[in-house]
PDB file of N, CA and C in Angstrom:
ATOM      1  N   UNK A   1     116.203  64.211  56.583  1.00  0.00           N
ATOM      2  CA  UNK A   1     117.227  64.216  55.572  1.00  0.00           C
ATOM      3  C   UNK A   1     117.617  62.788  55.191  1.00  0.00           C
ATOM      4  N   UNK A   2     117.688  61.755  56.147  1.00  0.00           N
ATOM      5  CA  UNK A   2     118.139  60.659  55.818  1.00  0.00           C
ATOM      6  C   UNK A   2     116.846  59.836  54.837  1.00  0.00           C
ATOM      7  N   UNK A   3     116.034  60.185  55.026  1.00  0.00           N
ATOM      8  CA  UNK A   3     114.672  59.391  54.851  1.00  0.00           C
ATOM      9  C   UNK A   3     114.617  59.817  53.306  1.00  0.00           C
ATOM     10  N   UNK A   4     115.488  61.047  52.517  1.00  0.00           N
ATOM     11  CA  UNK A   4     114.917  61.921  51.842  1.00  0.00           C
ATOM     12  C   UNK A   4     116.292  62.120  50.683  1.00  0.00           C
ATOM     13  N   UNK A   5     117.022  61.174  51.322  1.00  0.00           N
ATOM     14  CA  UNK A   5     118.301  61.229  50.395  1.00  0.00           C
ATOM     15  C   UNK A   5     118.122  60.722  48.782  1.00  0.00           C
ATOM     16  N   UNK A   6     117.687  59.871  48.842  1.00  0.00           N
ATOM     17  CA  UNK A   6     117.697  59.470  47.540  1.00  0.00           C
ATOM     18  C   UNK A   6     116.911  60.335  46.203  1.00  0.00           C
ATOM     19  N   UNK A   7     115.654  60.964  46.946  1.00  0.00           N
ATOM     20  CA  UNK A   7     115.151  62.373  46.049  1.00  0.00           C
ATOM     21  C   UNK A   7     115.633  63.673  45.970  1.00  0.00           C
ATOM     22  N   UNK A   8     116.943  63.863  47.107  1.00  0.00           N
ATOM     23  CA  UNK A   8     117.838  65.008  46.547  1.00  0.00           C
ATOM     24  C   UNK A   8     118.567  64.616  45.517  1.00  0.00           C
ATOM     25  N   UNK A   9     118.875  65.877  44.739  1.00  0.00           N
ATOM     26  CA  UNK A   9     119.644  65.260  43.597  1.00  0.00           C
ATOM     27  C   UNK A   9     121.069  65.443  44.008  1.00  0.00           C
ATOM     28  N   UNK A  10     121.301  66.082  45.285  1.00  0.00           N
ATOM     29  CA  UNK A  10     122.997  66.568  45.258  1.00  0.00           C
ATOM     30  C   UNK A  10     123.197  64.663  45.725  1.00  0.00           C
ATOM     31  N   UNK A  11     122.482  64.813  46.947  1.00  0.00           N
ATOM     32  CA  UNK A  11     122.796  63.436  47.629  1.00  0.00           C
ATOM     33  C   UNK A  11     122.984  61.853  46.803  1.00  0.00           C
ATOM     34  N   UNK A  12     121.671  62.424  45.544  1.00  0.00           N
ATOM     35  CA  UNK A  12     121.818  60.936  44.296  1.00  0.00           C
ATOM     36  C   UNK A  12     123.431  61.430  43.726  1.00  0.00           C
ATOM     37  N   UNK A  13     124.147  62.234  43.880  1.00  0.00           N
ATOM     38  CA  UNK A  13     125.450  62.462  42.796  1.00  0.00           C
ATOM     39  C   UNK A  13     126.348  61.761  44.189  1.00  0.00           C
ATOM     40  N   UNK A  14     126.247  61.272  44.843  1.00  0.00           N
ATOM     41  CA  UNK A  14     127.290  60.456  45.453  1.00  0.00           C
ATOM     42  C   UNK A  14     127.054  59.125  45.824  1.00  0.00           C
ATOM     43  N   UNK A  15     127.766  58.257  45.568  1.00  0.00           N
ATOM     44  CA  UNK A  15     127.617  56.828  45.742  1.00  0.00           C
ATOM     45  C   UNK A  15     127.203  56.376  47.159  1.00  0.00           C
ATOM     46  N   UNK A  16     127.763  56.919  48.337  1.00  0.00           N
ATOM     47  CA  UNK A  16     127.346  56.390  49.583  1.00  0.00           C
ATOM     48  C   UNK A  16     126.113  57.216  50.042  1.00  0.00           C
ATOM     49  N   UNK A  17     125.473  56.313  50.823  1.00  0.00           N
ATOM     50  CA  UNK A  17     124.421  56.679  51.322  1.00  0.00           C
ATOM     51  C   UNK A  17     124.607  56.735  53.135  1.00  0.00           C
ATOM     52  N   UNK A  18     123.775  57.898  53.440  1.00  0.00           N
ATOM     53  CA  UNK A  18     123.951  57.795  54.878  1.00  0.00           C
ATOM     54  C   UNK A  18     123.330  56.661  55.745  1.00  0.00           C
ATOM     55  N   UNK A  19     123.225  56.354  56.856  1.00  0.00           N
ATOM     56  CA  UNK A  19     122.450  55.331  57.606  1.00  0.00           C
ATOM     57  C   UNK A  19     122.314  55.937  58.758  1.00  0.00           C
ATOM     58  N   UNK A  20     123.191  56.577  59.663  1.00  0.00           N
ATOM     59  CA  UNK A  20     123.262  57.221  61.095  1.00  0.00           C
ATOM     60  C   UNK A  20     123.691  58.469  60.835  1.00  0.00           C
ATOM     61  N   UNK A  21     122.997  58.940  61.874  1.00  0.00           N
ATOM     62  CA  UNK A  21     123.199  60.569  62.230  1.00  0.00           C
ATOM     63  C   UNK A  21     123.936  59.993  63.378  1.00  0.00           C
ATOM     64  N   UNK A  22     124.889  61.676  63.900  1.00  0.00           N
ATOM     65  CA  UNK A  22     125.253  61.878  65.351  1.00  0.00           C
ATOM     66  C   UNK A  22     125.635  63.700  65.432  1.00  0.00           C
ATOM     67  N   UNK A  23     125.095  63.514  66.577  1.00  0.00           N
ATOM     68  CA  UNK A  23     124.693  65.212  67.153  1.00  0.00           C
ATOM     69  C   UNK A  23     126.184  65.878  66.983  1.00  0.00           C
ATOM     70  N   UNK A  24     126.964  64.875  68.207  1.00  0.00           N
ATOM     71  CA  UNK A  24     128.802  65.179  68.721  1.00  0.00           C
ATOM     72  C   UNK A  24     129.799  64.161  68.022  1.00  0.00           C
ATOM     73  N   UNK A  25     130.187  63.963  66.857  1.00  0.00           N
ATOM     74  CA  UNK A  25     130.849  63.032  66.941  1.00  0.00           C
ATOM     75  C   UNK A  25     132.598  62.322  67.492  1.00  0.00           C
ATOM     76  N   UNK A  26     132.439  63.646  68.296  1.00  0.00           N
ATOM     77  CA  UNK A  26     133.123  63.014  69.456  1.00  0.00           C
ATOM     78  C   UNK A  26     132.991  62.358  70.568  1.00  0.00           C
ATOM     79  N   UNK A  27     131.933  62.213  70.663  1.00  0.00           N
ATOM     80  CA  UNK A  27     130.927  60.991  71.643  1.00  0.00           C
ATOM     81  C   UNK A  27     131.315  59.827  71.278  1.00  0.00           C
ATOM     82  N   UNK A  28     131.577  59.689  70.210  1.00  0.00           N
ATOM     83  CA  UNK A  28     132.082  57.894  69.545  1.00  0.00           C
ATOM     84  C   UNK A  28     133.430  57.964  69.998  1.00  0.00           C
ATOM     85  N   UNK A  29     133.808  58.285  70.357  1.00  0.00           N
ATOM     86  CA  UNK A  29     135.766  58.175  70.543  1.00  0.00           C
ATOM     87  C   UNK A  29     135.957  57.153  71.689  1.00  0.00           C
ATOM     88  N   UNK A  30     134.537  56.731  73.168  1.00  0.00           N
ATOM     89  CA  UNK A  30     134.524  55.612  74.188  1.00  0.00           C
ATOM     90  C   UNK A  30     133.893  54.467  73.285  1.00  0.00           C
ATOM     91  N   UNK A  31     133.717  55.013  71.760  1.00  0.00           N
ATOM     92  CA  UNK A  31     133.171  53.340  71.102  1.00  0.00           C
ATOM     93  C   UNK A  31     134.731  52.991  70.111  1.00  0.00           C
ATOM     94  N   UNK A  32     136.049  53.317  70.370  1.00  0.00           N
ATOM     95  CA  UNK A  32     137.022  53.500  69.924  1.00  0.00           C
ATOM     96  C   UNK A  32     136.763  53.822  68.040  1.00  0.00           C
ATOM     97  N   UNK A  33     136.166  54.965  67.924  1.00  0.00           N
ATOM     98  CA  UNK A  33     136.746  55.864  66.779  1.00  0.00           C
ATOM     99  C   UNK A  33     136.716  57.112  67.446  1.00  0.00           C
ATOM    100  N   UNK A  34     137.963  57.749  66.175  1.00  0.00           N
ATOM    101  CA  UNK A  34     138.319  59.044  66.742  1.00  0.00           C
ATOM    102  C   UNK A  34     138.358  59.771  65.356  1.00  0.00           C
ATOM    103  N   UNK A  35     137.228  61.108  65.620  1.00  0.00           N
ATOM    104  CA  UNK A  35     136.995  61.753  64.441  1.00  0.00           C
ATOM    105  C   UNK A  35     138.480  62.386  63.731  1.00  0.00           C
ATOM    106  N   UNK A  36     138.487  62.033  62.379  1.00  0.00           N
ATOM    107  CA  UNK A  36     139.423  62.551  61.243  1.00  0.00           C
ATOM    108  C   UNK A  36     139.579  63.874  60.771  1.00  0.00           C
ATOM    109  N   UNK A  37     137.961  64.049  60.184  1.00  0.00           N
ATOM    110  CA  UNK A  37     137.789  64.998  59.303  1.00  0.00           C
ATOM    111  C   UNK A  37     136.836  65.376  59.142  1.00  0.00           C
ATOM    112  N   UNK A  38     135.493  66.714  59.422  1.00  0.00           N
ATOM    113  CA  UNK A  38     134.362  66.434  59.222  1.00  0.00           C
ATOM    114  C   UNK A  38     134.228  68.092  58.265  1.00  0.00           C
ATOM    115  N   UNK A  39     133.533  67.695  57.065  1.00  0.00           N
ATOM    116  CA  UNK A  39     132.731  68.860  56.317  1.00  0.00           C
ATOM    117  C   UNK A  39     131.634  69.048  55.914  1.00  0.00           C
ATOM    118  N   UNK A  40     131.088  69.634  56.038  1.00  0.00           N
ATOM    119  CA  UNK A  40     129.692  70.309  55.357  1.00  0.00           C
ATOM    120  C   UNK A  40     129.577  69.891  53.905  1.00  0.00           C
ATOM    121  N   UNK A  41     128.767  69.929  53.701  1.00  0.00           N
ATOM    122  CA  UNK A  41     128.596  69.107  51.695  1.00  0.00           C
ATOM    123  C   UNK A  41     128.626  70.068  50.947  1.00  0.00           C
ATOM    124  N   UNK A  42     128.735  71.165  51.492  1.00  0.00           N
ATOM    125  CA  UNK A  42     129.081  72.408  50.140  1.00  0.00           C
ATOM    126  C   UNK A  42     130.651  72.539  50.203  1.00  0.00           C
ATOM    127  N   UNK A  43     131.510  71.194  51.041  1.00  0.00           N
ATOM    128  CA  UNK A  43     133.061  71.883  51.138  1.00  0.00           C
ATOM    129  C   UNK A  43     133.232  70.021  51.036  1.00  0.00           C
ATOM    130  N   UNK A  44     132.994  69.363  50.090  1.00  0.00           N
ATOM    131  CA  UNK A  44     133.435  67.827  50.405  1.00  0.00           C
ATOM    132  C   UNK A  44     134.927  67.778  49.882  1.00  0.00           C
ATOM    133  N   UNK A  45     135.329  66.661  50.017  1.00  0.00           N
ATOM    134  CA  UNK A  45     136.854  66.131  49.691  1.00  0.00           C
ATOM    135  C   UNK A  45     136.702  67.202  48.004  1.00  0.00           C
ATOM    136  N   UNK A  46     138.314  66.941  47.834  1.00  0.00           N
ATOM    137  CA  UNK A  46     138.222  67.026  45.922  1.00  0.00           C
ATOM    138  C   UNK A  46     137.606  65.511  44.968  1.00  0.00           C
ATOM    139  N   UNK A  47     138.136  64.658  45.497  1.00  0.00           N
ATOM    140  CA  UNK A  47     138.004  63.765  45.134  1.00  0.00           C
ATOM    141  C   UNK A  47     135.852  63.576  44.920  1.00  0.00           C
ATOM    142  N   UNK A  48     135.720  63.395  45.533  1.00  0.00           N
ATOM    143  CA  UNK A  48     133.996  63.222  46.094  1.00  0.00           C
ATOM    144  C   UNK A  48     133.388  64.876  45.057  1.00  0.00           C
ATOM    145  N   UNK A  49     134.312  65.845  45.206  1.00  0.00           N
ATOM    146  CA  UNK A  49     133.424  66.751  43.966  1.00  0.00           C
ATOM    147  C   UNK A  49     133.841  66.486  43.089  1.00  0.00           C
ATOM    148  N   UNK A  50     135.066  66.304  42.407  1.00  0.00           N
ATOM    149  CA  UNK A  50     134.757  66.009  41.059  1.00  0.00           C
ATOM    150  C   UNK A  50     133.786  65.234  40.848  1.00  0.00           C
ATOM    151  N   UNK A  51     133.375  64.281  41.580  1.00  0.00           N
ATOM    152  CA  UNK A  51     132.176  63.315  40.830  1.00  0.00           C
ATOM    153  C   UNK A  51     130.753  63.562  40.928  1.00  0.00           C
ATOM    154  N   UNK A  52     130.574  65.052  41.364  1.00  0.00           N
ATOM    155  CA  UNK A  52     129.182  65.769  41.026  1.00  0.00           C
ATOM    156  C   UNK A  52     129.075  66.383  39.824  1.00  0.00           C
ATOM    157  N   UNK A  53     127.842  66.553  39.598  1.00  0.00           N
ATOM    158  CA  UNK A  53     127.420  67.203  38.636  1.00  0.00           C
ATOM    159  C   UNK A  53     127.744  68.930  38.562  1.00  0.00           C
ATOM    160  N   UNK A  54     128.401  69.608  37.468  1.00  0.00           N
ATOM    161  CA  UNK A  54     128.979  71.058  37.806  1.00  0.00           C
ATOM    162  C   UNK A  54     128.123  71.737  38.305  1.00  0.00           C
ATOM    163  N   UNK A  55     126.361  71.716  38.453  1.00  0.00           N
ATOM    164  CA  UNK A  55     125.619  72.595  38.788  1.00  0.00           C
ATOM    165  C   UNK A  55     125.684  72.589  40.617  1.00  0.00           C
ATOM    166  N   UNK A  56     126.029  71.372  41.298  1.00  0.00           N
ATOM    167  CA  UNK A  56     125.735  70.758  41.897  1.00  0.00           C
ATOM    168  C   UNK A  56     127.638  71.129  43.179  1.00  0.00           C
ATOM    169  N   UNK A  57     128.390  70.745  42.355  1.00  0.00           N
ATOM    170  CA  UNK A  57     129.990  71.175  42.593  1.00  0.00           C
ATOM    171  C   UNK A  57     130.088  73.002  42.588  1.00  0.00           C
ATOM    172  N   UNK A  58     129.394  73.481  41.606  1.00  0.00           N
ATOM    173  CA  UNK A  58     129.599  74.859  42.329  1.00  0.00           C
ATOM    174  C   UNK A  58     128.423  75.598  42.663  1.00  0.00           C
ATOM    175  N   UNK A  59     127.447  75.174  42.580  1.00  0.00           N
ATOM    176  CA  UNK A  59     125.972  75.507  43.090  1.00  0.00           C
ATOM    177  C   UNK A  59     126.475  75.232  45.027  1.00  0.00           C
ATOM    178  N   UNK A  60     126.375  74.221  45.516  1.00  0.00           N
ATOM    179  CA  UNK A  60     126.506  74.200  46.868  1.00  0.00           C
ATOM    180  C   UNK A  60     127.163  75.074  47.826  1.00  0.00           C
ATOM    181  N   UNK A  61     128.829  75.343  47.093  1.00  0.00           N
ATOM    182  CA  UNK A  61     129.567  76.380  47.848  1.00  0.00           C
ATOM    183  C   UNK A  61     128.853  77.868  47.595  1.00  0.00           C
ATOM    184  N   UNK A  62     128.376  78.052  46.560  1.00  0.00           N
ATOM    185  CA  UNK A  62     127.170  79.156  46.571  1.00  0.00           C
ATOM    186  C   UNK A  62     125.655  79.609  47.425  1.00  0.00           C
ATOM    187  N   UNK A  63     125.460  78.013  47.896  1.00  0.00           N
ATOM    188  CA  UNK A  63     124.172  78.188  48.801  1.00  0.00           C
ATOM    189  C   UNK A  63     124.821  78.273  50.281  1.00  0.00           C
ATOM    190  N   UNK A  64     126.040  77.879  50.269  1.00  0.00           N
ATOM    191  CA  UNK A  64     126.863  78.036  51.775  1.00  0.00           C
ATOM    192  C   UNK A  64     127.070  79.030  52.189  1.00  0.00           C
ATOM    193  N   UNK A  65     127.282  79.811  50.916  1.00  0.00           N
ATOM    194  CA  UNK A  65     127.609  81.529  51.402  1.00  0.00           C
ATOM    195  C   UNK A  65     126.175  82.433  51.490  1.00  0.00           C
ATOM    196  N   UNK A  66     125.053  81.751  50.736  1.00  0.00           N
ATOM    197  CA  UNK A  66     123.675  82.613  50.903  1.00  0.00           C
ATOM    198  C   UNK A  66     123.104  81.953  52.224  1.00  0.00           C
ATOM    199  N   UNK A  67     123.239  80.885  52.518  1.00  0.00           N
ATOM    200  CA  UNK A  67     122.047  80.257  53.535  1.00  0.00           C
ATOM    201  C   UNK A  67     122.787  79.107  54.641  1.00  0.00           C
ATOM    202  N   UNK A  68     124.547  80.149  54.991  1.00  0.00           N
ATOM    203  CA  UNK A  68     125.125  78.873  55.510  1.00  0.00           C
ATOM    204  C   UNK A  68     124.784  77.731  56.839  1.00  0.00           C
ATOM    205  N   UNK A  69     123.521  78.567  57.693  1.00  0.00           N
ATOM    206  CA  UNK A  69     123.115  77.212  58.359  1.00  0.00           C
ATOM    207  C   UNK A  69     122.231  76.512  57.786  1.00  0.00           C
ATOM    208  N   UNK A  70     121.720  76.681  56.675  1.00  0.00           N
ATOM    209  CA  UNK A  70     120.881  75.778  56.185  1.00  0.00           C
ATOM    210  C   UNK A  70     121.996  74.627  55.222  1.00  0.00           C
ATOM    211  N   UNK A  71     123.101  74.861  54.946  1.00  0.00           N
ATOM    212  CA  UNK A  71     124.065  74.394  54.043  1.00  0.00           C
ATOM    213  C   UNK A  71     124.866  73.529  55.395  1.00  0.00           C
ATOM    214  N   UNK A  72     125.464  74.429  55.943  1.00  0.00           N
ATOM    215  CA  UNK A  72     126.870  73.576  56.482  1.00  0.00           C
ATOM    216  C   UNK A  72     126.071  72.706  57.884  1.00  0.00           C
ATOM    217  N   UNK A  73     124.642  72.539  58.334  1.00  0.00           N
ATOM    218  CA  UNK A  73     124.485  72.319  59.290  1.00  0.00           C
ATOM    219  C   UNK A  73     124.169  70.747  58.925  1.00  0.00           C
ATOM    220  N   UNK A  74     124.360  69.867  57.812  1.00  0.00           N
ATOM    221  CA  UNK A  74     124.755  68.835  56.944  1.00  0.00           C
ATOM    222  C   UNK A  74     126.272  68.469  57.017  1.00  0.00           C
ATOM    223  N   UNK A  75     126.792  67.610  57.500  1.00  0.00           N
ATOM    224  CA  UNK A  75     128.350  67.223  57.623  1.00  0.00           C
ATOM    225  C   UNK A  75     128.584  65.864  57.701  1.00  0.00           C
ATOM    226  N   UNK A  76     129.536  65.637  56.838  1.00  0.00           N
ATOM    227  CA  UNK A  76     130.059  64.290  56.672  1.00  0.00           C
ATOM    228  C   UNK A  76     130.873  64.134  57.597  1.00  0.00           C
ATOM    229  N   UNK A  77     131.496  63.019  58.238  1.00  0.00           N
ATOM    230  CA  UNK A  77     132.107  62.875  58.989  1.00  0.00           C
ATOM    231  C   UNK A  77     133.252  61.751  58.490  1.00  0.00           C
ATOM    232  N   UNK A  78     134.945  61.813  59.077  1.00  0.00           N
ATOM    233  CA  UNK A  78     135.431  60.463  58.419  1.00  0.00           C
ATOM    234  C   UNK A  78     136.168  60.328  60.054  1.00  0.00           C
ATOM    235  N   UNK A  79     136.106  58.708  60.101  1.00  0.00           N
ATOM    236  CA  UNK A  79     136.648  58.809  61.531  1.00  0.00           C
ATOM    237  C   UNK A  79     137.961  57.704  61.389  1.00  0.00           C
ATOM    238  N   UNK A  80     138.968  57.444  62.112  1.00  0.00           N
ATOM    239  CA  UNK A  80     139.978  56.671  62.424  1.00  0.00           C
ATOM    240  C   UNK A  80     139.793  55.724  63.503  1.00  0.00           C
ATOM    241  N   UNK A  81     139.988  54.216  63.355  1.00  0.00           N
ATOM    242  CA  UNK A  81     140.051  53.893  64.889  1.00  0.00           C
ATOM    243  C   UNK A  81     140.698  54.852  65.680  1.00  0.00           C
ATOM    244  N   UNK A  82     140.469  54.632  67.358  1.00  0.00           N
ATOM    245  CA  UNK A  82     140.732  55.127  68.035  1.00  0.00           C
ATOM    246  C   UNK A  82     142.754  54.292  68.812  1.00  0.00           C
ATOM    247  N   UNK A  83     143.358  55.127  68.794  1.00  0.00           N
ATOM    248  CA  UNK A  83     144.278  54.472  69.330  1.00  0.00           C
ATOM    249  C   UNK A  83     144.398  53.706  70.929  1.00  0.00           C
ATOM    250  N   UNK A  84     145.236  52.526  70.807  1.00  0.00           N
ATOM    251  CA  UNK A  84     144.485  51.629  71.997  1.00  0.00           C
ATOM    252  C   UNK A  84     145.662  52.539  73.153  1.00  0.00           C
ATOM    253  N   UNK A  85     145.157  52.247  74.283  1.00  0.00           N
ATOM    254  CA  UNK A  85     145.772  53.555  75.497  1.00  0.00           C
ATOM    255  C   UNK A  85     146.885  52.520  76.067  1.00  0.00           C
TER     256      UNK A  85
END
């Protein structure tokens, strides 16, 4: 998927690009971040869908409900530093 982003077209309708995967991302919380918020790309922010394309903004939440591990098993992640102890 990462290798392959730039020839999806959902993935070309958003400005950032991925670089790292992670399996748990609560595993990063001893590298002090602590996960925020994490969604599947057929459920992104509002903000981040409005700036898809409409086929693309309501096409996805449609393939979530036909094929949802093939859909939601894709997740963005937003993390916070971690608070110091």
């Amino acid at each position: 998927m990462m290798r392959n982003q730039d020839r999806n077209p959902v993935f070309k309708a958003v400005d950032a690009r991925m670089s790292w995967t992670c399996d748990d991302p609560k595993s990063l919380e001893d590298r002090g971040l602590r996960p925020r918020e994490s969604r599947a790309f057929a459920t992104p922010q509002p903000d981040v869908a409005r700036t898809w394309p409409p086929r693309h903004r309501y096409g996805m939440p449609l393939l979530a409900r036909l094929v949802p591990p093939a859909v939601n098993s894709y997740r963005m992640n937003l993390f916070s530093p971690a608070k110091a102890p």
